[in-house]
Protein backbone atom coordinates (compact mmCIF):
# COMPACT_ATOMS: atom_id res chain seq x y z
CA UNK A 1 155.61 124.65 77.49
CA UNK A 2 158.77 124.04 79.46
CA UNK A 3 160.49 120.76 79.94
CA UNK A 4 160.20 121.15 83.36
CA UNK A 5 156.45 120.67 83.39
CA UNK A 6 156.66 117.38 81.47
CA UNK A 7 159.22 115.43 83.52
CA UNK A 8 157.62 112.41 85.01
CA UNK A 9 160.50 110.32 84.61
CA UNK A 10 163.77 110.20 83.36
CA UNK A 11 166.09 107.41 81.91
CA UNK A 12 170.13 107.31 81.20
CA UNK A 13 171.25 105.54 77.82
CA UNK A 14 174.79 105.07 77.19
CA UNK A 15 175.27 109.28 76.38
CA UNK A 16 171.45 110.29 76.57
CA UNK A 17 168.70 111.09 78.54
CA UNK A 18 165.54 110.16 77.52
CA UNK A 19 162.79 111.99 79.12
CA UNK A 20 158.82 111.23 79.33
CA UNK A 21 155.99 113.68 80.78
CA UNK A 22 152.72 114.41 80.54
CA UNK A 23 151.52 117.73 79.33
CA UNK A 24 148.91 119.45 81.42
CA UNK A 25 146.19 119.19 79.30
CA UNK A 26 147.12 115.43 78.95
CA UNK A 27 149.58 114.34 76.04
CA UNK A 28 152.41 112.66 76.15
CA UNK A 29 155.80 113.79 75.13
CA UNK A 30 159.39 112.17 74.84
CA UNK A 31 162.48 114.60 74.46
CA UNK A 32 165.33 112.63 73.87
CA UNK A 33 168.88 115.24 75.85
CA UNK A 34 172.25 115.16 74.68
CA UNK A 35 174.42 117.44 76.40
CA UNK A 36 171.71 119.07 78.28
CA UNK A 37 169.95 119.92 75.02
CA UNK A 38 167.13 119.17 73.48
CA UNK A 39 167.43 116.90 70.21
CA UNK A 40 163.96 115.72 69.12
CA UNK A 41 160.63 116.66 70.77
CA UNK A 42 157.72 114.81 70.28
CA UNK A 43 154.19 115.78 71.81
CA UNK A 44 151.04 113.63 71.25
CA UNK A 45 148.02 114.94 72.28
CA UNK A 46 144.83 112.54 73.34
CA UNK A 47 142.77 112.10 70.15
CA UNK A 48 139.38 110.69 70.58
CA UNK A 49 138.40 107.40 69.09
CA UNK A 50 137.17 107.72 64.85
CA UNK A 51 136.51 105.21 62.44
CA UNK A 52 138.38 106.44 59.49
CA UNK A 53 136.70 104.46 56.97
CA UNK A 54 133.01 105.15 57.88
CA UNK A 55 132.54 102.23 60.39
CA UNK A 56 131.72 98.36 59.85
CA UNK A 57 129.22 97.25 57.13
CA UNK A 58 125.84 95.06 56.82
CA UNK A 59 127.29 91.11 55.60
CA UNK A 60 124.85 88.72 53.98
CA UNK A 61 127.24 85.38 53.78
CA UNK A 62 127.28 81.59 53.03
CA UNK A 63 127.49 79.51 55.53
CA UNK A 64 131.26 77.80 55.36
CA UNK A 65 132.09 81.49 53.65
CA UNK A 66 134.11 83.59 56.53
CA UNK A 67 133.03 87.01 58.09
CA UNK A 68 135.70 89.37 58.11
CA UNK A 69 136.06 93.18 59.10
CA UNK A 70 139.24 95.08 58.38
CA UNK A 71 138.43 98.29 59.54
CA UNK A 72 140.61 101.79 59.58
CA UNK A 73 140.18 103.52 62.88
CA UNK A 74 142.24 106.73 64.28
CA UNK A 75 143.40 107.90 68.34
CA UNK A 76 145.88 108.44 70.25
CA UNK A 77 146.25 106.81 72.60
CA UNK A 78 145.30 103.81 70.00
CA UNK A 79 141.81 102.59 71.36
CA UNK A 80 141.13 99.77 73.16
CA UNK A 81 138.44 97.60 70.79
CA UNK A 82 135.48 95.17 71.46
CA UNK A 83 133.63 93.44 69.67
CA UNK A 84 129.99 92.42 70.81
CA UNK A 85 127.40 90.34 68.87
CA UNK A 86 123.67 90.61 69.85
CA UNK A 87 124.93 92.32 73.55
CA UNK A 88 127.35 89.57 74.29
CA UNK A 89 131.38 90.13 74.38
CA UNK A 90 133.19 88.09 71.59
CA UNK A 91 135.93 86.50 72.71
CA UNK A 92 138.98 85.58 70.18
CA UNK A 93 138.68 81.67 70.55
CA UNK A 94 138.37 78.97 68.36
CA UNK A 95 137.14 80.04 64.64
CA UNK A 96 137.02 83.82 65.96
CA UNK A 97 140.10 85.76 65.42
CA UNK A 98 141.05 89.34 66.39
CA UNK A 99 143.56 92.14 66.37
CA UNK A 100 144.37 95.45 66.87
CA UNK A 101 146.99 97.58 65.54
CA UNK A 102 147.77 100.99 64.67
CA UNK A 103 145.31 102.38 62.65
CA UNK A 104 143.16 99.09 61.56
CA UNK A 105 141.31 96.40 63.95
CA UNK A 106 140.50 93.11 62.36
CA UNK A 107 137.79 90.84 63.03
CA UNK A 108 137.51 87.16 61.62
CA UNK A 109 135.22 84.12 61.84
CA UNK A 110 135.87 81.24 59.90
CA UNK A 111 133.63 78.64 58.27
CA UNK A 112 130.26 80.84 59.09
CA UNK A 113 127.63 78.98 60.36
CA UNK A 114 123.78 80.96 60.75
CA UNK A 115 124.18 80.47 64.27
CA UNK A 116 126.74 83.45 63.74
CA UNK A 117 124.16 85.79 62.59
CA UNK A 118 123.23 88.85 64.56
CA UNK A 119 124.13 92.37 65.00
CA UNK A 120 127.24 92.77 65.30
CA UNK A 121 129.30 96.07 67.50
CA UNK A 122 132.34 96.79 67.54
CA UNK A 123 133.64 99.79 70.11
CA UNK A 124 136.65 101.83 70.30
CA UNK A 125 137.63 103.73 73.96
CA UNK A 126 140.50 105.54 74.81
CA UNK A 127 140.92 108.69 77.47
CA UNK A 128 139.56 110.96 75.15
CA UNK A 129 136.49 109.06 74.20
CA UNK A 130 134.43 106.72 72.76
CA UNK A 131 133.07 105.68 69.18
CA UNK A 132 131.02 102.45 68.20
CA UNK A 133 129.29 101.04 64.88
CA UNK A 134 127.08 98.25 64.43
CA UNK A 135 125.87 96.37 61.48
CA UNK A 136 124.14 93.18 60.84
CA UNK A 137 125.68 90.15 59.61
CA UNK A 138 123.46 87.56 57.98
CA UNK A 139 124.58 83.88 57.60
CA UNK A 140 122.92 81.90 54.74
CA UNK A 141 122.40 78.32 54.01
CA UNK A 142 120.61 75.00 54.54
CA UNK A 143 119.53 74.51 57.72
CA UNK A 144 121.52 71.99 59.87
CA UNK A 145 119.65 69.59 61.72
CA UNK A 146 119.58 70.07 65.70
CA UNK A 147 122.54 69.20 67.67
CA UNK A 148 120.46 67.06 70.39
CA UNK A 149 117.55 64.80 68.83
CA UNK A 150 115.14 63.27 71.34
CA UNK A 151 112.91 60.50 70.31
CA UNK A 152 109.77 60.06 72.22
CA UNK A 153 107.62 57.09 71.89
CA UNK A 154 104.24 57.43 72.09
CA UNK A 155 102.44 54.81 74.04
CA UNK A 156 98.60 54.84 73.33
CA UNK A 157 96.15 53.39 75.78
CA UNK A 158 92.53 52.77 75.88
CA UNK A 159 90.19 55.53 77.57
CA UNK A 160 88.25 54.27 80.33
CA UNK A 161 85.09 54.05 80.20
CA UNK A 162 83.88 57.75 81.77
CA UNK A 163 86.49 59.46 79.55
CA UNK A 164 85.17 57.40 76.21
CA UNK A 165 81.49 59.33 77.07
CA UNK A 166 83.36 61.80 77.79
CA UNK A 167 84.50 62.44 74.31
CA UNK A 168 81.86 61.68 72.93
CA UNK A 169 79.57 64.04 74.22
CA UNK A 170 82.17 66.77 73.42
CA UNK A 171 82.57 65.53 70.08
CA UNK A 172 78.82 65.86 69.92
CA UNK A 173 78.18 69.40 70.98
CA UNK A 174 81.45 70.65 68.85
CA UNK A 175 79.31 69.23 65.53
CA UNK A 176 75.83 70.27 66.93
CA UNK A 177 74.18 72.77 64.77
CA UNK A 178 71.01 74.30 65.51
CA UNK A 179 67.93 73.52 63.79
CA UNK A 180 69.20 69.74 62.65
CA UNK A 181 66.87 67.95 65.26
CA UNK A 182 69.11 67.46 68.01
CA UNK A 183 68.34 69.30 71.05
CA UNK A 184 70.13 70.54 74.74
């Protein structure tokens, strides 16, 4: 491959050039020119998306206990990463923390709670491709009681008249048996 065919820009240092291309069949390279010569040459190639360690594991979890992921992943260009949880993006915001750096991405939720149960996805993209792996995490403990209570009071009234005979002639028929003397 000649220099030439990389060049997509070049930069001036105090006594170097720095030049940064693109291959043709998509990598990048930096060759780093000192006296019109070439000193270090670098070419990275597009690597799809891998989870080095085997992907992201089942959890079964306390509630107050914290889910965590720490997981090993591989490509160049490093991957963008999201994490989803029963189809729904997770965002990193409050008790959910998250970050990506070469070679690992990190998930964490603090202080569980079984409302944080579900399957959990977590995706990896760059220009080469794509890789995902799910598994489910299961949070544990006594159940908390609901966050909105409503109280009804139940009035009672008297049935009318027509809806007393009512009942009871439906009350009758449900406890009618054949052949005990009562008839249709």
């Amino acid at each position: 491959m000649d220099l030439a065919d990389m060049v997509e820009r070049r930069e001036k240092s105090e006594k170097d050039w720095k030049v940064v291309g693109t291959t043709p069949a998509g990598g990048k390279g930096t060759h780093y020119l000192t006296d019109d010569k070439v000193v270090e040459n670098r070419i990275l190639l597009p690597i799809a998306p891998k989870f080095a360690g085997g992907g992201i594991k089942d959890l079964r979890l306390k509630v107050g206990e914290t889910i965590k992921y720490d997981v090993a992943i591989t490509g160049e260009p490093l991957p963008e990463v999201a994490w989803i949880v029963d189809g729904k993006s997770l965002k990193p915001v409050g008790r959910v923390k998250m970050s990506t750096e070469r070679g690992k991405t990190k998930l964490k939720i603090e202080n569980a709670e079984r409302c944080d149960s579900g399957q959990f996805t977590v995706i990896l993209k760059n220009i080469s491709g794509m890789a995902d792996s799910s598994a489910r995490v299961t949070v544990v403990g006594r159940p908390t009681p609901p966050k909105s209570v409503h109280h009804h009071s139940h009035h009672h009234r008297s049935l009318s008249r027509s809806e007393s005979m009512l009942a009871q002639t439906m009350r009758s028929r449900i406890f009618e048996r054949p052949g005990n003397g009562k008839t249709n």
